[in-house]
PDB file of N, CA and C in Angstrom:
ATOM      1  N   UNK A   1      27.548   1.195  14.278  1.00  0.00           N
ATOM      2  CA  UNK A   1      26.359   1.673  13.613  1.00  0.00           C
ATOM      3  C   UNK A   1      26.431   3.193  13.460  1.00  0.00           C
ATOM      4  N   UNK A   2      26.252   3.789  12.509  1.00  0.00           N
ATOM      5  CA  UNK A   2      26.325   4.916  12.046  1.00  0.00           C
ATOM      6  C   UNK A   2      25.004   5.832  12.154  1.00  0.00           C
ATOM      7  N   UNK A   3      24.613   6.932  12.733  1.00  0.00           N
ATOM      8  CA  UNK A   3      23.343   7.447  12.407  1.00  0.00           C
ATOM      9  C   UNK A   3      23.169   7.808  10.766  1.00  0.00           C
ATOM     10  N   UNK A   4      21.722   7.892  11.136  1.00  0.00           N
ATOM     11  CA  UNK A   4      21.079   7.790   9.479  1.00  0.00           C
ATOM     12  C   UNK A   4      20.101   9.051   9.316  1.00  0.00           C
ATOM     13  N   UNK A   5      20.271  10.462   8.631  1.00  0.00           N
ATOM     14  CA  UNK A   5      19.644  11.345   8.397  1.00  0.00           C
ATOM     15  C   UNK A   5      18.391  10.889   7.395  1.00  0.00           C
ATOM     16  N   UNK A   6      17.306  10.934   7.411  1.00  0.00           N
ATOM     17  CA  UNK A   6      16.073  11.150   6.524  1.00  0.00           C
ATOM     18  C   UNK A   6      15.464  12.195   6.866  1.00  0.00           C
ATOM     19  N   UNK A   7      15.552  12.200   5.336  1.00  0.00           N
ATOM     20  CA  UNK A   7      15.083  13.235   4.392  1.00  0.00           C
ATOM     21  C   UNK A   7      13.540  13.532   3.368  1.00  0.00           C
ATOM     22  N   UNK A   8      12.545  14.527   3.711  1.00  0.00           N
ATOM     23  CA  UNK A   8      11.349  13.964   3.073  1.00  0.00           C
ATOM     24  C   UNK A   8      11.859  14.656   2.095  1.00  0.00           C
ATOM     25  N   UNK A   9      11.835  13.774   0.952  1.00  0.00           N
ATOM     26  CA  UNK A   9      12.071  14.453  -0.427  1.00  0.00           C
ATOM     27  C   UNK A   9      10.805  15.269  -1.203  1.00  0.00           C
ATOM     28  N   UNK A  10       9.768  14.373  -1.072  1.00  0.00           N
ATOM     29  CA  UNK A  10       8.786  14.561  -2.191  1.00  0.00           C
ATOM     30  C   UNK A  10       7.471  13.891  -1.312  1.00  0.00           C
ATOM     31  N   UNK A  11       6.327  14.520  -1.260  1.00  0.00           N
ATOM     32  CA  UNK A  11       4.789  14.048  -0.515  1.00  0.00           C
ATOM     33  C   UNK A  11       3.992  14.424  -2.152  1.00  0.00           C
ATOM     34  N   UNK A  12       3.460  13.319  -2.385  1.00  0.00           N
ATOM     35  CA  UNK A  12       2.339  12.910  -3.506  1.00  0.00           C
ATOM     36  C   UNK A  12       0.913  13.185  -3.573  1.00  0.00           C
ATOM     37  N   UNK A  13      -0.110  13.190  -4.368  1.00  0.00           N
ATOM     38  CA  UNK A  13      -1.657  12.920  -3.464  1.00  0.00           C
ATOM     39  C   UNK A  13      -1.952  12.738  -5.177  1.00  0.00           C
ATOM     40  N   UNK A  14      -3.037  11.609  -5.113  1.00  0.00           N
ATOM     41  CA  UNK A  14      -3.354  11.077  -6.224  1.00  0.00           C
ATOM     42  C   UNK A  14      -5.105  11.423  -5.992  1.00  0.00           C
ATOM     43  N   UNK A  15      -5.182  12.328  -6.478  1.00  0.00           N
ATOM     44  CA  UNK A  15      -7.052  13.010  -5.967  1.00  0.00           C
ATOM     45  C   UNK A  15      -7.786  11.441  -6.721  1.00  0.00           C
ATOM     46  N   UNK A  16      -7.743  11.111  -8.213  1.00  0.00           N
ATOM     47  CA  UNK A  16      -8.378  10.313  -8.939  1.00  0.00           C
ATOM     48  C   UNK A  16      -8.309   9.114  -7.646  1.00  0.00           C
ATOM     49  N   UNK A  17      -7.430   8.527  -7.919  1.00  0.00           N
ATOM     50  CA  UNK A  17      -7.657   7.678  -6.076  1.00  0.00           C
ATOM     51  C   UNK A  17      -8.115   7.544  -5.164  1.00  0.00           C
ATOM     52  N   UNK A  18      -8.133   8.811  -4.891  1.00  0.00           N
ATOM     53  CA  UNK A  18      -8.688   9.636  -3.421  1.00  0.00           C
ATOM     54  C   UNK A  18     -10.115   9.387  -3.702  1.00  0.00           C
ATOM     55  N   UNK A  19     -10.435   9.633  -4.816  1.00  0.00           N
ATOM     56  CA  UNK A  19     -11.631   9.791  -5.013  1.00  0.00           C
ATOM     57  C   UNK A  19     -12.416   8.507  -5.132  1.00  0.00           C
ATOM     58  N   UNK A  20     -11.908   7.653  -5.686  1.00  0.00           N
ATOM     59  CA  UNK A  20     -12.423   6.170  -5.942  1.00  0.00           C
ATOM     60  C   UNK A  20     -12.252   5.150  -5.131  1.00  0.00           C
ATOM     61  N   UNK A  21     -11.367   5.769  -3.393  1.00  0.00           N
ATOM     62  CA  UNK A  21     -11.057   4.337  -2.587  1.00  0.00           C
ATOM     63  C   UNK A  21     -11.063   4.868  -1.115  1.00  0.00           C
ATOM     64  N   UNK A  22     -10.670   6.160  -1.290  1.00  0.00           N
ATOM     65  CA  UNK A  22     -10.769   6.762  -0.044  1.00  0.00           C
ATOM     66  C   UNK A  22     -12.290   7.413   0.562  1.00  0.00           C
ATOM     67  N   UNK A  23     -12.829   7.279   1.955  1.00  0.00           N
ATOM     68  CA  UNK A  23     -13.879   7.541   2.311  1.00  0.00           C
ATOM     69  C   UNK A  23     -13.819   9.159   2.403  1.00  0.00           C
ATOM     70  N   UNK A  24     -13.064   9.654   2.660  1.00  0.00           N
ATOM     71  CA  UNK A  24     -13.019  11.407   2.782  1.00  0.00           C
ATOM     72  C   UNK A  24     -12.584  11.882   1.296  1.00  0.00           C
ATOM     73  N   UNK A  25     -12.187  10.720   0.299  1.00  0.00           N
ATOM     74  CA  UNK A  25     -12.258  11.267  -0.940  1.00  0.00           C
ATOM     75  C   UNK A  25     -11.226  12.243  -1.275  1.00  0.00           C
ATOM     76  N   UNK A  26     -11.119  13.218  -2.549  1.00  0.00           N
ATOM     77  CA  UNK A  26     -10.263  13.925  -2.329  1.00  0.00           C
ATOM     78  C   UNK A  26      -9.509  14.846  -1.321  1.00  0.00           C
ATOM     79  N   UNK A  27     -10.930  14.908  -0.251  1.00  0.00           N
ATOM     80  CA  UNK A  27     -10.885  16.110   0.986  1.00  0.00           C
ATOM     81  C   UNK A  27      -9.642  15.404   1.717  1.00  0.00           C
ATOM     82  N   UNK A  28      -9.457  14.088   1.653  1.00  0.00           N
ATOM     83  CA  UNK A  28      -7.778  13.560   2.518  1.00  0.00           C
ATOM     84  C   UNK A  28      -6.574  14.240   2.270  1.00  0.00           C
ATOM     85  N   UNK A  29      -6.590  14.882   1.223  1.00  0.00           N
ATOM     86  CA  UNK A  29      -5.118  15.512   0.675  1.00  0.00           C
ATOM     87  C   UNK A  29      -4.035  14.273   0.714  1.00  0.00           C
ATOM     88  N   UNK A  30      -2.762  15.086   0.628  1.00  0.00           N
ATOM     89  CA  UNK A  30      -1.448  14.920   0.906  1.00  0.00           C
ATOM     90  C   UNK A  30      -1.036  14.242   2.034  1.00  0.00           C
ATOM     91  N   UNK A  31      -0.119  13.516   2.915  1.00  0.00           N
ATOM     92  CA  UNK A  31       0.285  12.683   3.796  1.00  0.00           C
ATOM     93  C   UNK A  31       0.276  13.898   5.496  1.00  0.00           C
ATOM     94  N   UNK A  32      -0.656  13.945   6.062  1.00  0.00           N
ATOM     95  CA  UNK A  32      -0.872  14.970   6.937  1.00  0.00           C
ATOM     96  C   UNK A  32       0.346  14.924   8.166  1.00  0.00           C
ATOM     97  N   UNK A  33       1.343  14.068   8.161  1.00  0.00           N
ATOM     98  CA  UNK A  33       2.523  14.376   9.109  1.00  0.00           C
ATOM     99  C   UNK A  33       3.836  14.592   8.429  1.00  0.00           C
ATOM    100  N   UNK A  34       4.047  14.682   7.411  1.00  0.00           N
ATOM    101  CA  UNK A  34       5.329  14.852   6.912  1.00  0.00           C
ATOM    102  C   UNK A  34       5.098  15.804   5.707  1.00  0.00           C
ATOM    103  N   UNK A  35       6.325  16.822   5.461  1.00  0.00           N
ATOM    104  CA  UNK A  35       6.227  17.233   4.462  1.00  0.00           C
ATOM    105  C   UNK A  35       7.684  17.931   4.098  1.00  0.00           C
ATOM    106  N   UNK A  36       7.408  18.084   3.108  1.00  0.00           N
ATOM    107  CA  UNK A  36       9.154  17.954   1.951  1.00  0.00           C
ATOM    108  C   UNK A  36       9.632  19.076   2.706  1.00  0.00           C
ATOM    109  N   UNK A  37      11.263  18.334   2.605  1.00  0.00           N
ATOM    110  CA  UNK A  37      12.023  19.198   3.551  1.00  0.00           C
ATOM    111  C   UNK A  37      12.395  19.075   5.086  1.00  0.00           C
ATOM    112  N   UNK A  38      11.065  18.032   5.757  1.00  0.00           N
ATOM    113  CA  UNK A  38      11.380  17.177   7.082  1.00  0.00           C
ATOM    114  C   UNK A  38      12.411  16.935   7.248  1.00  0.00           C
ATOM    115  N   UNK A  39      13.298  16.973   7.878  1.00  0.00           N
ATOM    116  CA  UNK A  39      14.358  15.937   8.534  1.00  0.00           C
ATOM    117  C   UNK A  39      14.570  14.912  10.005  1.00  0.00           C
ATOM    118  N   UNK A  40      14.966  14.190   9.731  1.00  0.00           N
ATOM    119  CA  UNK A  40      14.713  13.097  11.367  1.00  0.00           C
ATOM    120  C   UNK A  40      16.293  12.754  11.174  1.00  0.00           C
ATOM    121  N   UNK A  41      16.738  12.463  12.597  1.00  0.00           N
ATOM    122  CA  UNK A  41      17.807  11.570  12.707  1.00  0.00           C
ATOM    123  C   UNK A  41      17.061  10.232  13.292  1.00  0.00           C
ATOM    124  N   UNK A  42      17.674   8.903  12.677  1.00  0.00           N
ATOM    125  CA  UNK A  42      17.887   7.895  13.621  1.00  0.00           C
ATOM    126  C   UNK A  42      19.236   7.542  14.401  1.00  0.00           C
ATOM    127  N   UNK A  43      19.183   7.254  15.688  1.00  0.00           N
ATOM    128  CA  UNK A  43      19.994   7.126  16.198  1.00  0.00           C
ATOM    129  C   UNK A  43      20.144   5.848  16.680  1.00  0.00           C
ATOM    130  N   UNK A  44      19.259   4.781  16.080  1.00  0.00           N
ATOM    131  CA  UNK A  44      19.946   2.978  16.209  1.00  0.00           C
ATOM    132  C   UNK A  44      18.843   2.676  17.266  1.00  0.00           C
ATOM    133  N   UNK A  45      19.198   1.573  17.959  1.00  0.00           N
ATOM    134  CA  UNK A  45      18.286   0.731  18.526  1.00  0.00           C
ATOM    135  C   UNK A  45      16.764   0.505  18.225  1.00  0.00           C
ATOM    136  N   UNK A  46      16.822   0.529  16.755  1.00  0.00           N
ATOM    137  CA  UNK A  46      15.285   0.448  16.186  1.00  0.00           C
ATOM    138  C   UNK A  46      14.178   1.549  16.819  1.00  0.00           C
ATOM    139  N   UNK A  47      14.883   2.541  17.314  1.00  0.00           N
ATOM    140  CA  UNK A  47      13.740   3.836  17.868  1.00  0.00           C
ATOM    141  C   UNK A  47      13.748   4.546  16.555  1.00  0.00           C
ATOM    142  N   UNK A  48      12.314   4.813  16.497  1.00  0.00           N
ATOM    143  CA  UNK A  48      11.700   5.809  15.172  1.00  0.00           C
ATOM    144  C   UNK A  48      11.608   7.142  16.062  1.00  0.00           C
ATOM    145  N   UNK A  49      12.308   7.638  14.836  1.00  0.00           N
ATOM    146  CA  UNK A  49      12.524   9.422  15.499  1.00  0.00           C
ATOM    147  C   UNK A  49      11.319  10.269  16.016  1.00  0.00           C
ATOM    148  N   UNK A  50      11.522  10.964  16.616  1.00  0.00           N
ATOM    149  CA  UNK A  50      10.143  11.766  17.706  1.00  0.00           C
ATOM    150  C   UNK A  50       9.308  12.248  16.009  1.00  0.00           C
ATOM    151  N   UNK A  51       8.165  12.359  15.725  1.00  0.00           N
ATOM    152  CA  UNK A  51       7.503  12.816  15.130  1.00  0.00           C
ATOM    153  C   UNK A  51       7.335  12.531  13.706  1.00  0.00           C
ATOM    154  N   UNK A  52       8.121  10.906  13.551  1.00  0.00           N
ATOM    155  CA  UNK A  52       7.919  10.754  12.300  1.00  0.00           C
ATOM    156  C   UNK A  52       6.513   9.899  12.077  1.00  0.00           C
ATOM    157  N   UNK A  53       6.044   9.254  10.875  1.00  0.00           N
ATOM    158  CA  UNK A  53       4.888   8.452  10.784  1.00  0.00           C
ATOM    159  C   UNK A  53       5.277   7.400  11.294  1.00  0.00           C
ATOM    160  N   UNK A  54       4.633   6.336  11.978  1.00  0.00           N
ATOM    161  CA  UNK A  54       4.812   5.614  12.483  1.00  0.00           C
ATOM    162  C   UNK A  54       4.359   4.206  11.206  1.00  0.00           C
ATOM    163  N   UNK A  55       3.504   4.590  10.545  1.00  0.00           N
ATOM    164  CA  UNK A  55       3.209   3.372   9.194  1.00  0.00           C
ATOM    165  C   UNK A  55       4.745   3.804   7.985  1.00  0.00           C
ATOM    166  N   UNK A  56       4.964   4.681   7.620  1.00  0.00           N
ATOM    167  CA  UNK A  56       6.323   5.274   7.070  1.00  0.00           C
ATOM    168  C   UNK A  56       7.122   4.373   7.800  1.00  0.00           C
ATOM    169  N   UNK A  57       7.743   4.343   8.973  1.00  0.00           N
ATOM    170  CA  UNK A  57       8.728   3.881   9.284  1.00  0.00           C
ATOM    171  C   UNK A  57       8.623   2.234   9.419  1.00  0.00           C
ATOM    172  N   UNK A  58       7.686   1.761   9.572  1.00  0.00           N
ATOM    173  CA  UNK A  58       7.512   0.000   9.286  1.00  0.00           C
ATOM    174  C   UNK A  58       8.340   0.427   7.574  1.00  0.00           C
ATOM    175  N   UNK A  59       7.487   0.856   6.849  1.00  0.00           N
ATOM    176  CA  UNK A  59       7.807   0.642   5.523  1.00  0.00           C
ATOM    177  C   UNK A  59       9.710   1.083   4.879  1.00  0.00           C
ATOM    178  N   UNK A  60      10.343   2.035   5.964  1.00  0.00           N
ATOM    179  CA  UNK A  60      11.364   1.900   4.969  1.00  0.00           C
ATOM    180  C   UNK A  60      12.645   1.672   6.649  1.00  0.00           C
ATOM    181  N   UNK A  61      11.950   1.085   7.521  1.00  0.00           N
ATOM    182  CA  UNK A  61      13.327   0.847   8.802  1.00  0.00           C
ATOM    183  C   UNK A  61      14.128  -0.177   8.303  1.00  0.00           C
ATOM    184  N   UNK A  62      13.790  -1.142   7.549  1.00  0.00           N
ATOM    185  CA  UNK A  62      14.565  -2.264   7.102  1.00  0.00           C
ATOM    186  C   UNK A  62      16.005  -1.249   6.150  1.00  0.00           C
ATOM    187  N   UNK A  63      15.342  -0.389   5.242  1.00  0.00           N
ATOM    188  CA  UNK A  63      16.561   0.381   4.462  1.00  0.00           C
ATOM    189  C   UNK A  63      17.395   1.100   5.671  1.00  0.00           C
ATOM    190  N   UNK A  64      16.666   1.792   6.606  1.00  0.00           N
ATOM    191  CA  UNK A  64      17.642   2.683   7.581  1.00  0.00           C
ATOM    192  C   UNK A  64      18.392   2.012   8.044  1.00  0.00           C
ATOM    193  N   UNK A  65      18.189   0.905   8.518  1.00  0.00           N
ATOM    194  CA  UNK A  65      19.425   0.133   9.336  1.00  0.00           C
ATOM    195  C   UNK A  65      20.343  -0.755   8.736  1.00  0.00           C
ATOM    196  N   UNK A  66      19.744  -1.017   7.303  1.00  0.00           N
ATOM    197  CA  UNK A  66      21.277  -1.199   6.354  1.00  0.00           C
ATOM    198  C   UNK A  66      22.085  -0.640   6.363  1.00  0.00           C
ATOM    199  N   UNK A  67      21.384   0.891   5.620  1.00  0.00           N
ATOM    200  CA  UNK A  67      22.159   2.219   5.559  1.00  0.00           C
ATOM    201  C   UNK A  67      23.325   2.376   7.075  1.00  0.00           C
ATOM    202  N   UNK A  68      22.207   2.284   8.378  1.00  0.00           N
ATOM    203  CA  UNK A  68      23.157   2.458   9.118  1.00  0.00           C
ATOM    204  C   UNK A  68      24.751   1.546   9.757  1.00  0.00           C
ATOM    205  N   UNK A  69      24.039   0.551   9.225  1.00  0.00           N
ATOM    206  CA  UNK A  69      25.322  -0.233   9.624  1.00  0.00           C
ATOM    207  C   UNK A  69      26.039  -0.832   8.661  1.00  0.00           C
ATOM    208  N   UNK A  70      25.812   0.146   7.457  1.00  0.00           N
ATOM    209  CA  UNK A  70      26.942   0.207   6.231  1.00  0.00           C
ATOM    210  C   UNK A  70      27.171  -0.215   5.068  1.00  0.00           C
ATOM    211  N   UNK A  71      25.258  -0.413   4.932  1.00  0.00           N
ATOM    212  CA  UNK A  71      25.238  -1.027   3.423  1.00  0.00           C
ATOM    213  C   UNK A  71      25.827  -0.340   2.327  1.00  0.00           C
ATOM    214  N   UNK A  72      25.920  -0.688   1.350  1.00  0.00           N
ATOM    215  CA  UNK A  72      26.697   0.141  -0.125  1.00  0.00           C
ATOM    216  C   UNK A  72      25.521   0.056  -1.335  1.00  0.00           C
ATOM    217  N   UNK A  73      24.825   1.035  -1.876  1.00  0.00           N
ATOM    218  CA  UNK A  73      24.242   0.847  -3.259  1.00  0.00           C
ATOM    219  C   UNK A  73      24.657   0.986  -3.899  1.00  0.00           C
ATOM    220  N   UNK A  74      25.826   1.673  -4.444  1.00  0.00           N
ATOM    221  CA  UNK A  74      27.021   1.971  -5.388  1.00  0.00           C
ATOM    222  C   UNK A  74      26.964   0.477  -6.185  1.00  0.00           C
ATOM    223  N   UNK A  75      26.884   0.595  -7.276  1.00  0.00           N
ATOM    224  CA  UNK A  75      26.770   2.027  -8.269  1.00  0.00           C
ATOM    225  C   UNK A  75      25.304   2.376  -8.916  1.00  0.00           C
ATOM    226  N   UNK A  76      23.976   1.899  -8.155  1.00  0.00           N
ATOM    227  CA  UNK A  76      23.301   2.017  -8.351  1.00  0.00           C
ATOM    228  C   UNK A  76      22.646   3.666  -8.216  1.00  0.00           C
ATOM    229  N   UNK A  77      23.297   4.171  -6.596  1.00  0.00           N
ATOM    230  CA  UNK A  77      23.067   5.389  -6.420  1.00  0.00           C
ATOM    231  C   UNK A  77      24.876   6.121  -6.046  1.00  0.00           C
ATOM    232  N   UNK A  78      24.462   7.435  -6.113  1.00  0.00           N
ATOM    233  CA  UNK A  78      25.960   8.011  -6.949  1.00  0.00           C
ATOM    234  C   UNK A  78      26.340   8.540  -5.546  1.00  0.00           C
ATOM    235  N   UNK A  79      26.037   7.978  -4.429  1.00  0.00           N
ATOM    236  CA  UNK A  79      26.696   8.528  -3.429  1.00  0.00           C
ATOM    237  C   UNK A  79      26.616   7.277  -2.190  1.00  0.00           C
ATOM    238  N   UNK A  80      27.869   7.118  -1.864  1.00  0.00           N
ATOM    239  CA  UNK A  80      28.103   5.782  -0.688  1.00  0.00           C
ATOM    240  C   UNK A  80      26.989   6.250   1.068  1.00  0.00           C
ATOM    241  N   UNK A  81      26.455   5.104   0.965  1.00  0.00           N
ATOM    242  CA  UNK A  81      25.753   5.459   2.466  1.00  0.00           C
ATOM    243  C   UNK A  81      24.536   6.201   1.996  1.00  0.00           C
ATOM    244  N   UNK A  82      23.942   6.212   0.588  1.00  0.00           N
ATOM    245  CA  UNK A  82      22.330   6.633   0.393  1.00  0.00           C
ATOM    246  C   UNK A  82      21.382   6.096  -0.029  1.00  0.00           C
ATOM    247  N   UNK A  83      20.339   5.854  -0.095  1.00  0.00           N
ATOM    248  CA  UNK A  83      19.223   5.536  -0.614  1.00  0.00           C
ATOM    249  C   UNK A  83      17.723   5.815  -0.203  1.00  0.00           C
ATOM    250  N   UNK A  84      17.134   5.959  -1.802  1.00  0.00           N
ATOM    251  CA  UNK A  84      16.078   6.410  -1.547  1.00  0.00           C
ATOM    252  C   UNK A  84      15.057   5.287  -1.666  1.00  0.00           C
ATOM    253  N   UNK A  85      14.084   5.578  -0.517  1.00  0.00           N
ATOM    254  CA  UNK A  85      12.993   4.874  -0.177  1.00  0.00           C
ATOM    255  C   UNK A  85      11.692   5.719   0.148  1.00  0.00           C
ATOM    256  N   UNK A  86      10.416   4.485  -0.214  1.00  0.00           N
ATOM    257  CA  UNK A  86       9.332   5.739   0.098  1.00  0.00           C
ATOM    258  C   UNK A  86       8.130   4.716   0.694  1.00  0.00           C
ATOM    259  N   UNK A  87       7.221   4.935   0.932  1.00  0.00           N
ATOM    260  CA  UNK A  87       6.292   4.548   1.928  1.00  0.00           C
ATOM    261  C   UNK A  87       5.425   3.916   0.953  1.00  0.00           C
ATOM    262  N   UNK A  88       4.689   3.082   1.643  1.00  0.00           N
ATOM    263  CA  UNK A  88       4.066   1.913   0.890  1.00  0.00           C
ATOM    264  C   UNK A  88       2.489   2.683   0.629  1.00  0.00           C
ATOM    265  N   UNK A  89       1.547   4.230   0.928  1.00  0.00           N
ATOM    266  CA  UNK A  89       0.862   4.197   0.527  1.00  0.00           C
ATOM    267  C   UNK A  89       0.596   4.684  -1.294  1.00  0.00           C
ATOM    268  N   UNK A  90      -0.439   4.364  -1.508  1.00  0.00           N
ATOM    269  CA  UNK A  90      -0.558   4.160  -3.178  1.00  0.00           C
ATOM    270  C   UNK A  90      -1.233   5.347  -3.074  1.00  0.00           C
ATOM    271  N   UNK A  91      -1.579   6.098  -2.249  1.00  0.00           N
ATOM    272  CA  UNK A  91      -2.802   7.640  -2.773  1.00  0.00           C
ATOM    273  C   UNK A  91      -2.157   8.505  -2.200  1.00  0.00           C
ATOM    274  N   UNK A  92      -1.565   8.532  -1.127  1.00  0.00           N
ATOM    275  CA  UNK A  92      -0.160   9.878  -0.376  1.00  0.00           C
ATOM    276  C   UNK A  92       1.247   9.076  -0.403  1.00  0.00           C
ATOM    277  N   UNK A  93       1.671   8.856  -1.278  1.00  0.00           N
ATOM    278  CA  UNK A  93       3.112   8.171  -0.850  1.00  0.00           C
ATOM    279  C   UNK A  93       4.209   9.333  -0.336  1.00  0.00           C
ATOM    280  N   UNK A  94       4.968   8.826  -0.139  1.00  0.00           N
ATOM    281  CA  UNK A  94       6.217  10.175   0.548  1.00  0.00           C
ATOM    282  C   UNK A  94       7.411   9.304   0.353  1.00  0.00           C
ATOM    283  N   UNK A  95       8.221  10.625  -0.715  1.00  0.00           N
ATOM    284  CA  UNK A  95       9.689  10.004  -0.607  1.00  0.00           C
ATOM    285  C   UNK A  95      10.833  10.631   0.041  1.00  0.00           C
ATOM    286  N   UNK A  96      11.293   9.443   0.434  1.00  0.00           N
ATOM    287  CA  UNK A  96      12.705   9.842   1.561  1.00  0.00           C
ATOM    288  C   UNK A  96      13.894   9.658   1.454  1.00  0.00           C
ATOM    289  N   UNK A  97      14.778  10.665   1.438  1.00  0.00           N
ATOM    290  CA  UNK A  97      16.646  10.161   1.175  1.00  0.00           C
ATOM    291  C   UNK A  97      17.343   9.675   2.755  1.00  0.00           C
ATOM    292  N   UNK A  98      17.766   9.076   2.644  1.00  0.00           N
ATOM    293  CA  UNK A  98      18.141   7.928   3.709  1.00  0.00           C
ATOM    294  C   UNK A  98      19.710   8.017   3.434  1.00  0.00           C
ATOM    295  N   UNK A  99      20.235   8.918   4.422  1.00  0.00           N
ATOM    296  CA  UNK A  99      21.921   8.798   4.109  1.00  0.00           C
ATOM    297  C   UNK A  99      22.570   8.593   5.252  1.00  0.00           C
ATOM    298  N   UNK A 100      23.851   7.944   5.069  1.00  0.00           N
ATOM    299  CA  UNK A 100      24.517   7.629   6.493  1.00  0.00           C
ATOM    300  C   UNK A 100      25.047   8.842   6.936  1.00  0.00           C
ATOM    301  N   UNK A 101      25.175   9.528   8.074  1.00  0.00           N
ATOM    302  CA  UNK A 101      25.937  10.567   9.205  1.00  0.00           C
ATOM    303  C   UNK A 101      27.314  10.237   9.067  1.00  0.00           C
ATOM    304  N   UNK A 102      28.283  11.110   8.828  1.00  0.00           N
ATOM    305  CA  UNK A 102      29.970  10.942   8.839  1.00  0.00           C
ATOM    306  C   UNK A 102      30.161  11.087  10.723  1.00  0.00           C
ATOM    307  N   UNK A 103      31.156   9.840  11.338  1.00  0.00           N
ATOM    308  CA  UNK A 103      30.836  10.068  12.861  1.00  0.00           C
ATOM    309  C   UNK A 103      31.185  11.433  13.354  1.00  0.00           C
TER     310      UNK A 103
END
């Protein structure tokens, strides 16, 4: 199993949303634990890295541990051992590059 660097690429906030579903409304902002430019290692045994979201990582651990134990998206994405995944909310989503560690 290979470690797996993630990467916050991109944090979203959809105010019109915010505004129509959320109780704090637009005042929720953006995804309040992560923000672009984060980095985490995983290091295997299904442990989520010190300080990441803990709803984030339900949503993309299934991709990390492909990634880590050597899935291929090629030729879908232009580099072996990456993919991008992002979190299942619809009003702060957050996207993440998910690449395998060279040992």
């Amino acid at each position: 199993m290979k470690k797996v660097k993630i990467t916050v690429l991109k944090t979203s906030f959809y105010e019109d949303y915010a505004d129509a579903y959320l109780t704090e409304g637009k005042d929720a902002g953006p995804c309040p634990l992560l923000k672009e430019g984060d980095t985490f290692v995983y290091e295997g045994k299904a442990v989520m890295p010190e300080g990441f979201c803990p709803w984030a990582w339900i949503d993309i651990y299934g991709g990390v541990s492909a990634v880590s134990a050597g899935a291929s998206y090629t030729p879908w994405y232009n580099k072996e051992g990456l993919q991008i995944l992002c979190c299942t909310d619809g009003i702060r989503p957050v996207i993440f590059a998910v690449e395998a560690l060279d040992d």
